[in-house]
PDB file of N, CA and C in Angstrom:
ATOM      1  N   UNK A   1    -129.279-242.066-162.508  1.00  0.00           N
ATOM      2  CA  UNK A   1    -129.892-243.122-163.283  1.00  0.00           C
ATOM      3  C   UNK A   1    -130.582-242.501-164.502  1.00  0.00           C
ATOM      4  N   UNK A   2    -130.235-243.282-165.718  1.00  0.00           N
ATOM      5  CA  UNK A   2    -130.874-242.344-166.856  1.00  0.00           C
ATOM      6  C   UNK A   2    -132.540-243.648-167.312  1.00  0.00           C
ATOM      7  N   UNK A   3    -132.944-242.763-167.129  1.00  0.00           N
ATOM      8  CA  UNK A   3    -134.661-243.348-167.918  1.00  0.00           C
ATOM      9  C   UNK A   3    -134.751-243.609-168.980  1.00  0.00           C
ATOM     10  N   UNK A   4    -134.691-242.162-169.885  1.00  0.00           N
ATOM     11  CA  UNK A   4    -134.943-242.179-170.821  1.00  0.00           C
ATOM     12  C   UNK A   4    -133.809-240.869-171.514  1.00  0.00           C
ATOM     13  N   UNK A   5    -134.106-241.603-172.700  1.00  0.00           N
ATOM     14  CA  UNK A   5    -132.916-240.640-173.757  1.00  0.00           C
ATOM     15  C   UNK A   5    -133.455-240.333-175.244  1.00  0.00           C
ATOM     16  N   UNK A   6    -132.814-239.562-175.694  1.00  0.00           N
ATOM     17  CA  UNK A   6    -133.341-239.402-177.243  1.00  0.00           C
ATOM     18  C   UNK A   6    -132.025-239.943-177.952  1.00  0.00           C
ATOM     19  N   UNK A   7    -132.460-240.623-179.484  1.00  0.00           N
ATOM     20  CA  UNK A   7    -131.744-241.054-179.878  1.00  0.00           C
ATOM     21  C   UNK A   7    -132.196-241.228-181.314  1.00  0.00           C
ATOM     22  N   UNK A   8    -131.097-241.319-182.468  1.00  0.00           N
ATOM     23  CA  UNK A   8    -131.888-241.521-183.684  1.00  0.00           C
ATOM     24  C   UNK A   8    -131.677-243.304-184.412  1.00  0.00           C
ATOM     25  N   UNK A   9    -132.815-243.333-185.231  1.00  0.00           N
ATOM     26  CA  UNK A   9    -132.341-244.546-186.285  1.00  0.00           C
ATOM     27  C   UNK A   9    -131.532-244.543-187.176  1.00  0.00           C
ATOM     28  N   UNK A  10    -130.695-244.721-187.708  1.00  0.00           N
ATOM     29  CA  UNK A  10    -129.858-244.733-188.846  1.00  0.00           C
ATOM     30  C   UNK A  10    -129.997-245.448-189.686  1.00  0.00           C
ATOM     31  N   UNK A  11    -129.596-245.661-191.111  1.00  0.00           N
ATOM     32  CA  UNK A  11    -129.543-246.747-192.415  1.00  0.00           C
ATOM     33  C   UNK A  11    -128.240-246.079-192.893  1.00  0.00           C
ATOM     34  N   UNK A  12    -127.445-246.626-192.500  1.00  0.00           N
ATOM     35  CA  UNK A  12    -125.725-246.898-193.316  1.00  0.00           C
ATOM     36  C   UNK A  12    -125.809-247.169-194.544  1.00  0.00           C
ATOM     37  N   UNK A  13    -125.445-247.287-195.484  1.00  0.00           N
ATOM     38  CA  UNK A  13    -125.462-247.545-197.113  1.00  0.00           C
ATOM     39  C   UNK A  13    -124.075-248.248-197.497  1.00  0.00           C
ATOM     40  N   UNK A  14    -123.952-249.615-197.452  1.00  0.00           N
ATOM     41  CA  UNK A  14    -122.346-250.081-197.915  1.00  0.00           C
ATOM     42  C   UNK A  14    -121.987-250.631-198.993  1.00  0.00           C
ATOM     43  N   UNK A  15    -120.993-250.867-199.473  1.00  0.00           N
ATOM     44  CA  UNK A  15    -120.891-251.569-200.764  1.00  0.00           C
ATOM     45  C   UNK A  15    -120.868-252.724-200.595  1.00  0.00           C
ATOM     46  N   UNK A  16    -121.610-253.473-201.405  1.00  0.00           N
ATOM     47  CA  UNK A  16    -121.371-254.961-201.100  1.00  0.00           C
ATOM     48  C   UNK A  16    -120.136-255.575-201.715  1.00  0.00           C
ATOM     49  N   UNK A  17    -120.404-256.702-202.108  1.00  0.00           N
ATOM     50  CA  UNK A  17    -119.418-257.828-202.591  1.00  0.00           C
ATOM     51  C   UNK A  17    -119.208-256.511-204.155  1.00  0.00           C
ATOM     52  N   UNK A  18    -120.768-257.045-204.918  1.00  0.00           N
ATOM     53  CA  UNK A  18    -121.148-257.343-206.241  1.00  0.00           C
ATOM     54  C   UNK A  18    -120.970-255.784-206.336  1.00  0.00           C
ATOM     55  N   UNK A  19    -120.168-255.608-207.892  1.00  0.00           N
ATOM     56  CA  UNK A  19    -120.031-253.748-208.750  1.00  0.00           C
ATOM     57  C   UNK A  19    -121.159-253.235-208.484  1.00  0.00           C
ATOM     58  N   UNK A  20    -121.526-252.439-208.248  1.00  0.00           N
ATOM     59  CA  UNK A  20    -122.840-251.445-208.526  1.00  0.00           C
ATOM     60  C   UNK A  20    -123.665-251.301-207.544  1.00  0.00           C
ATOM     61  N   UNK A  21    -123.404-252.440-206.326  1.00  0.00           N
ATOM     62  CA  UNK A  21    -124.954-252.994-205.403  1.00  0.00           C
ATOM     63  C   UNK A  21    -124.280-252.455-203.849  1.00  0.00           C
ATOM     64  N   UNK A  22    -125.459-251.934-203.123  1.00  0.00           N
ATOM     65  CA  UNK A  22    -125.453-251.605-201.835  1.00  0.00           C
ATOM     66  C   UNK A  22    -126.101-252.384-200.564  1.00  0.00           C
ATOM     67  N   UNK A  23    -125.631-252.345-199.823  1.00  0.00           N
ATOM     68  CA  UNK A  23    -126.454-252.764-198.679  1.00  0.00           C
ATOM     69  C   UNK A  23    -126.991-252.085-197.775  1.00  0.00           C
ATOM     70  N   UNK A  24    -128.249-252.688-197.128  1.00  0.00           N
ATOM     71  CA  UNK A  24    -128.651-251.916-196.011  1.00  0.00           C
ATOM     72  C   UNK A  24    -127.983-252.023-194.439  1.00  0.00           C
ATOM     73  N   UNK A  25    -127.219-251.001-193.861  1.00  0.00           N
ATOM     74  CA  UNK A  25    -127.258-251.387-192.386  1.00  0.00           C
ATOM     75  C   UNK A  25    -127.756-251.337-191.707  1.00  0.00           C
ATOM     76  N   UNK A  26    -128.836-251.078-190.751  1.00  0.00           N
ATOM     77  CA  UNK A  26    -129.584-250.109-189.486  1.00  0.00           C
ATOM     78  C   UNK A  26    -129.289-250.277-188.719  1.00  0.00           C
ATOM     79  N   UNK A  27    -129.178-249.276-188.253  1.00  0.00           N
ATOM     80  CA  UNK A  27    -128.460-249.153-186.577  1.00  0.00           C
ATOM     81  C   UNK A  27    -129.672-247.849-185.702  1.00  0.00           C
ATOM     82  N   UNK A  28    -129.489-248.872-184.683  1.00  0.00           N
ATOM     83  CA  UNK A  28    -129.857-247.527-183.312  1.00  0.00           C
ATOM     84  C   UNK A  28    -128.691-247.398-182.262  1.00  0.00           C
ATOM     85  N   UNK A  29    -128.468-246.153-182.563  1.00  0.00           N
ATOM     86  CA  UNK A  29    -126.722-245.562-181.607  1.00  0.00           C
ATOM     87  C   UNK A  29    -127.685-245.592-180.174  1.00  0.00           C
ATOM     88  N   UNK A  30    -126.961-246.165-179.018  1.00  0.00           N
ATOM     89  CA  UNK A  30    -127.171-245.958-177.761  1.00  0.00           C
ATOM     90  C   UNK A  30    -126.121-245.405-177.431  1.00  0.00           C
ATOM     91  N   UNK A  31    -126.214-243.819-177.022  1.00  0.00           N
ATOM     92  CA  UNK A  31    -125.395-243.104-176.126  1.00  0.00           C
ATOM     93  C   UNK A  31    -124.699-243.780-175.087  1.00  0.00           C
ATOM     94  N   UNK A  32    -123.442-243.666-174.891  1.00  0.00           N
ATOM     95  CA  UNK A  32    -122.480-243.823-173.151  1.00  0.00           C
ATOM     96  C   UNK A  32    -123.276-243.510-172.384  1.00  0.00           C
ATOM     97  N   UNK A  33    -123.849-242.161-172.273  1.00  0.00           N
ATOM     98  CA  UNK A  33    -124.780-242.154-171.034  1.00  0.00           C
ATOM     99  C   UNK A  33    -125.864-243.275-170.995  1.00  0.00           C
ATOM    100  N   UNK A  34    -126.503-243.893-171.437  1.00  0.00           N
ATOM    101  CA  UNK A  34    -127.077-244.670-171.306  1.00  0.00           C
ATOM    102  C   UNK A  34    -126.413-246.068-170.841  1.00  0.00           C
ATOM    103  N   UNK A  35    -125.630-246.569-171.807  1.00  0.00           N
ATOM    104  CA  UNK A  35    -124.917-247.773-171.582  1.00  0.00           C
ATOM    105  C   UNK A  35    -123.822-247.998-170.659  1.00  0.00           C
ATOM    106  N   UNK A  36    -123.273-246.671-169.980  1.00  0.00           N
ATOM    107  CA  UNK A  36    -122.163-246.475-168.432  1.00  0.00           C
ATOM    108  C   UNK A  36    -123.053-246.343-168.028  1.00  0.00           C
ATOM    109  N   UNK A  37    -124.287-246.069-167.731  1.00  0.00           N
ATOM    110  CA  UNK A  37    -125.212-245.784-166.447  1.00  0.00           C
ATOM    111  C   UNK A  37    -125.153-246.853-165.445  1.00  0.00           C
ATOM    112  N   UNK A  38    -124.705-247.490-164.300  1.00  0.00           N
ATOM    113  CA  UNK A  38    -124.742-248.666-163.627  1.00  0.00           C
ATOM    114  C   UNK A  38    -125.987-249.252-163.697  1.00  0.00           C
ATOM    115  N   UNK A  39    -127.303-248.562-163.906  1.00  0.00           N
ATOM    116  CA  UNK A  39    -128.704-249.596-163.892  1.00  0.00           C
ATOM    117  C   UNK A  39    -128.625-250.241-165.463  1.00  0.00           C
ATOM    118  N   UNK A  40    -128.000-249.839-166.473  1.00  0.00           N
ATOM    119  CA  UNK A  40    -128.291-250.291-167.688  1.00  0.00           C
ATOM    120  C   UNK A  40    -128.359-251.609-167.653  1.00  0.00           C
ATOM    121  N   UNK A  41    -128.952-252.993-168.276  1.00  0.00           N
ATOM    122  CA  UNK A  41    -129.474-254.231-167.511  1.00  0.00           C
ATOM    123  C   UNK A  41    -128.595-254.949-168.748  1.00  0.00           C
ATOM    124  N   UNK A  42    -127.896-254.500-169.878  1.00  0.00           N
ATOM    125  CA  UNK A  42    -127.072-255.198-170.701  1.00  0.00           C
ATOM    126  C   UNK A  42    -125.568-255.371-170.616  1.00  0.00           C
ATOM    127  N   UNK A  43    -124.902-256.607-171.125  1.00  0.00           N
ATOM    128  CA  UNK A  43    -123.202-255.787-170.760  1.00  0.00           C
ATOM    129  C   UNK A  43    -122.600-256.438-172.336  1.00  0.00           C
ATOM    130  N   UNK A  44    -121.393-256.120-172.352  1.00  0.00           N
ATOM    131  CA  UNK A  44    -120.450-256.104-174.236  1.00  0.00           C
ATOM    132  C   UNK A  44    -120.283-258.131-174.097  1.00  0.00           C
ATOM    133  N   UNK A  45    -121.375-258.358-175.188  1.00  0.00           N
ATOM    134  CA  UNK A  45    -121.699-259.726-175.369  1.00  0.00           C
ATOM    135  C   UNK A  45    -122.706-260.271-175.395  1.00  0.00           C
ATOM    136  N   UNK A  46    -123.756-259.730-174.509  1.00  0.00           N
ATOM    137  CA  UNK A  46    -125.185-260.185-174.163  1.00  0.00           C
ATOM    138  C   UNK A  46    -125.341-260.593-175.515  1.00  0.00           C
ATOM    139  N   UNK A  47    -126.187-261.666-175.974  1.00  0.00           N
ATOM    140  CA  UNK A  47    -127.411-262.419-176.667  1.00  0.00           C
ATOM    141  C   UNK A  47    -128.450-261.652-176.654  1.00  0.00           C
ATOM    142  N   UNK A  48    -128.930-260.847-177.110  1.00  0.00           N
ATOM    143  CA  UNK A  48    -130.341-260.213-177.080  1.00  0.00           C
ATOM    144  C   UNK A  48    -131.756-260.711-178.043  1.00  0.00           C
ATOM    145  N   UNK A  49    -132.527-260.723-177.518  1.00  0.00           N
ATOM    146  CA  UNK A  49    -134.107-260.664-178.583  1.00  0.00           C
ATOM    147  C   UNK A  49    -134.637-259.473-179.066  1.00  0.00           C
ATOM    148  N   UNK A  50    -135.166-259.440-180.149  1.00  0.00           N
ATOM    149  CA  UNK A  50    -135.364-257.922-180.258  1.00  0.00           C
ATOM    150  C   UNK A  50    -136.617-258.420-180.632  1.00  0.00           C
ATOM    151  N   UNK A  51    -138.069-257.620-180.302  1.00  0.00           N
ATOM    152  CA  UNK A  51    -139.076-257.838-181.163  1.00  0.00           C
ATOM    153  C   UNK A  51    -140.101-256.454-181.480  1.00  0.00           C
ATOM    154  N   UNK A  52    -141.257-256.240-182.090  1.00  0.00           N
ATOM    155  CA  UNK A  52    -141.807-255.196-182.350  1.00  0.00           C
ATOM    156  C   UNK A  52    -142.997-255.563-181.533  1.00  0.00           C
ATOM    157  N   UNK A  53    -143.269-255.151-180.913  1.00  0.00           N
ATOM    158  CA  UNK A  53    -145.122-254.813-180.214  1.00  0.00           C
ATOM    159  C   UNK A  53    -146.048-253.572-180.713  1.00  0.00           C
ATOM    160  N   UNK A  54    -146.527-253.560-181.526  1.00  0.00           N
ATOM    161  CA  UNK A  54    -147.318-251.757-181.577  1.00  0.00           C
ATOM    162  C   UNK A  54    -146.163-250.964-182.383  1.00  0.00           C
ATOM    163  N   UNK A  55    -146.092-249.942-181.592  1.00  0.00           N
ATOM    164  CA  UNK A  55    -145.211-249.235-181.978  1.00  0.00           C
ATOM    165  C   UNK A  55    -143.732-248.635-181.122  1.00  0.00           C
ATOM    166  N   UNK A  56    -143.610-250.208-180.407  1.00  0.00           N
ATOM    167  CA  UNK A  56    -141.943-250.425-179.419  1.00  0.00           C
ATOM    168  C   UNK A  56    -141.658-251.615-179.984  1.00  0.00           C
ATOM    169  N   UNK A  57    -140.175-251.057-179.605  1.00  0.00           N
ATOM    170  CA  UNK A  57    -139.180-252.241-180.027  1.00  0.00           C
ATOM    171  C   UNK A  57    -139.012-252.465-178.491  1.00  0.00           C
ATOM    172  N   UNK A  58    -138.958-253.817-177.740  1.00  0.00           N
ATOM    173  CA  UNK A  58    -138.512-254.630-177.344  1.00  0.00           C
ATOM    174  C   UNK A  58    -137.321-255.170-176.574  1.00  0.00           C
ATOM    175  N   UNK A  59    -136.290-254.677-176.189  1.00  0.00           N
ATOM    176  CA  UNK A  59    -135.353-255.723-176.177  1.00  0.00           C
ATOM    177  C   UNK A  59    -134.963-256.111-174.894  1.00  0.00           C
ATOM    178  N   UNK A  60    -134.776-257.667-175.289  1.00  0.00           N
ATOM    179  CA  UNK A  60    -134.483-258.051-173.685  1.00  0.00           C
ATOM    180  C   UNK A  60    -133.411-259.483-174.089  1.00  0.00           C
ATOM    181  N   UNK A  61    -132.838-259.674-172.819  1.00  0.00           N
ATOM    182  CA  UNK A  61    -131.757-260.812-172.760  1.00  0.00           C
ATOM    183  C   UNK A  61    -132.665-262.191-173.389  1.00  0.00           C
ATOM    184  N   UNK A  62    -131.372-262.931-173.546  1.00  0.00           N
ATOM    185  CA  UNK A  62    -132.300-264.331-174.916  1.00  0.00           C
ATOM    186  C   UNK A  62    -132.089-265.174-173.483  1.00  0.00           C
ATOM    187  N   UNK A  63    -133.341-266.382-173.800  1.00  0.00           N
ATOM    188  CA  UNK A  63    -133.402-266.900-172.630  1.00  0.00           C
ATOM    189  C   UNK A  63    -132.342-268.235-172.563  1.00  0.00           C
ATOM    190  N   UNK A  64    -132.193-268.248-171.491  1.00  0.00           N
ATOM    191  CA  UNK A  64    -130.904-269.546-171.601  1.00  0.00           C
ATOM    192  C   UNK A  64    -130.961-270.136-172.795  1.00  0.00           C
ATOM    193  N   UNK A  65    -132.485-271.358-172.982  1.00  0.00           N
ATOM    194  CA  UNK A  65    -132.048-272.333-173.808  1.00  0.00           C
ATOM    195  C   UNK A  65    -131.907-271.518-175.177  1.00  0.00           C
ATOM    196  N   UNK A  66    -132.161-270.326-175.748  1.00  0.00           N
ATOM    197  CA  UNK A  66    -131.710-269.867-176.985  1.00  0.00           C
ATOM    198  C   UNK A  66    -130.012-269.607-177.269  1.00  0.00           C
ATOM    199  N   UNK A  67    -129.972-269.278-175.735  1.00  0.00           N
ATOM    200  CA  UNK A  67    -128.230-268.668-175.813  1.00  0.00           C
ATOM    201  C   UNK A  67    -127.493-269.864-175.983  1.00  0.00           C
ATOM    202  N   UNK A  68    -127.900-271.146-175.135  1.00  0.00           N
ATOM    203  CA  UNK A  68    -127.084-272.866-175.112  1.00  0.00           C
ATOM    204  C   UNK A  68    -127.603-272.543-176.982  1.00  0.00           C
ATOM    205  N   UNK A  69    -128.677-272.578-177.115  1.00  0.00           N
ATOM    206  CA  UNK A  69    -128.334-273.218-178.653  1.00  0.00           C
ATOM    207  C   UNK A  69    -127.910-272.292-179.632  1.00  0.00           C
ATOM    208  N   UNK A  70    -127.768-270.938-179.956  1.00  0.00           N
ATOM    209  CA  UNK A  70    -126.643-270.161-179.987  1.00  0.00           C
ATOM    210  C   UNK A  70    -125.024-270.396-180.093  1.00  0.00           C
ATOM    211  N   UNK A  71    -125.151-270.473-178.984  1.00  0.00           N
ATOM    212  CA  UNK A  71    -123.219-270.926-178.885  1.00  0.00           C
ATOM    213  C   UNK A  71    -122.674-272.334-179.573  1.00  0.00           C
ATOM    214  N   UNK A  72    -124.074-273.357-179.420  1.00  0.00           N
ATOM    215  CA  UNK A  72    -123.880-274.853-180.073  1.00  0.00           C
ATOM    216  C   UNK A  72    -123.639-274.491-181.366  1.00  0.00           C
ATOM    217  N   UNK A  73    -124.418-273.791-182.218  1.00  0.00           N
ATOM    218  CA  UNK A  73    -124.160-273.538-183.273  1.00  0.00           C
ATOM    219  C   UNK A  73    -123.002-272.699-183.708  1.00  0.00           C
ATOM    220  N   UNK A  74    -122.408-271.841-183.035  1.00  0.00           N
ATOM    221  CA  UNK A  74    -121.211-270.829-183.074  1.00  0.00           C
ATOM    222  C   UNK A  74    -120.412-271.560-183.281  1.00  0.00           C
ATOM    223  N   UNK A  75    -120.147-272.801-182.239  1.00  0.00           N
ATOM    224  CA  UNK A  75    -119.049-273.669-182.117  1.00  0.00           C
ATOM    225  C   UNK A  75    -118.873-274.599-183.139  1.00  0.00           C
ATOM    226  N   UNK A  76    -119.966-274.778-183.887  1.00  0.00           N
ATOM    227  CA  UNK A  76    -119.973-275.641-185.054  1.00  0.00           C
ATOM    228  C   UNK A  76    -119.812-275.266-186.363  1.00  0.00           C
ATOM    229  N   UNK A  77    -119.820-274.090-186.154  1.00  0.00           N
ATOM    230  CA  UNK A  77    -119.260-273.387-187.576  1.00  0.00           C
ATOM    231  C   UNK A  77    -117.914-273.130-187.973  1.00  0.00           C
ATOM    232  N   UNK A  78    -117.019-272.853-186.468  1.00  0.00           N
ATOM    233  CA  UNK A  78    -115.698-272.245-186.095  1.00  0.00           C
ATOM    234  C   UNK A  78    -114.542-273.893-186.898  1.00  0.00           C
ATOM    235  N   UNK A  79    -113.771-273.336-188.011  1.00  0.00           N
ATOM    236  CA  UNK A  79    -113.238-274.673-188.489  1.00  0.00           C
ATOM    237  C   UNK A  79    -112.480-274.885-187.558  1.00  0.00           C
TER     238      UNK A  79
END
């Protein structure tokens, strides 16, 4: 069972649409070892919340009624 891991933040740099202009990406890479670990509590799809407390980030599964209204809206965009 993995606890804890080290890992870094990233900022990707992309081109946008518009000549000249970049975008920001950020990403935090979660290692395989972490995410094959069988206790890991997420799986490929989850809805997540992310929030800041102090100085942690947060994250945990979105609670039903966010995910129902989530998908309501997914479905209403899809022509």
């Amino acid at each position: 069972m993995v606890k804890k891991i080290l890992t870094r933040f990233a900022v990707a740099k992309k081109p946008a649409r518009t000549a000249g202009t970049q975008y920001r990406s950020p990403r935090i890479y979660l290692p395989t070892k972490l995410t094959d670990d069988s206790s890991f509590p997420f799986k490929e799809g989850d809805l997540l919340t992310i929030r800041v407390d102090g100085r942690k980030l947060i994250v945990q599964r979105a609670q039903k009624s966010i995910q129902q209204s989530f998908e309501n809206q997914d479905t209403r965009q899809k022509p």
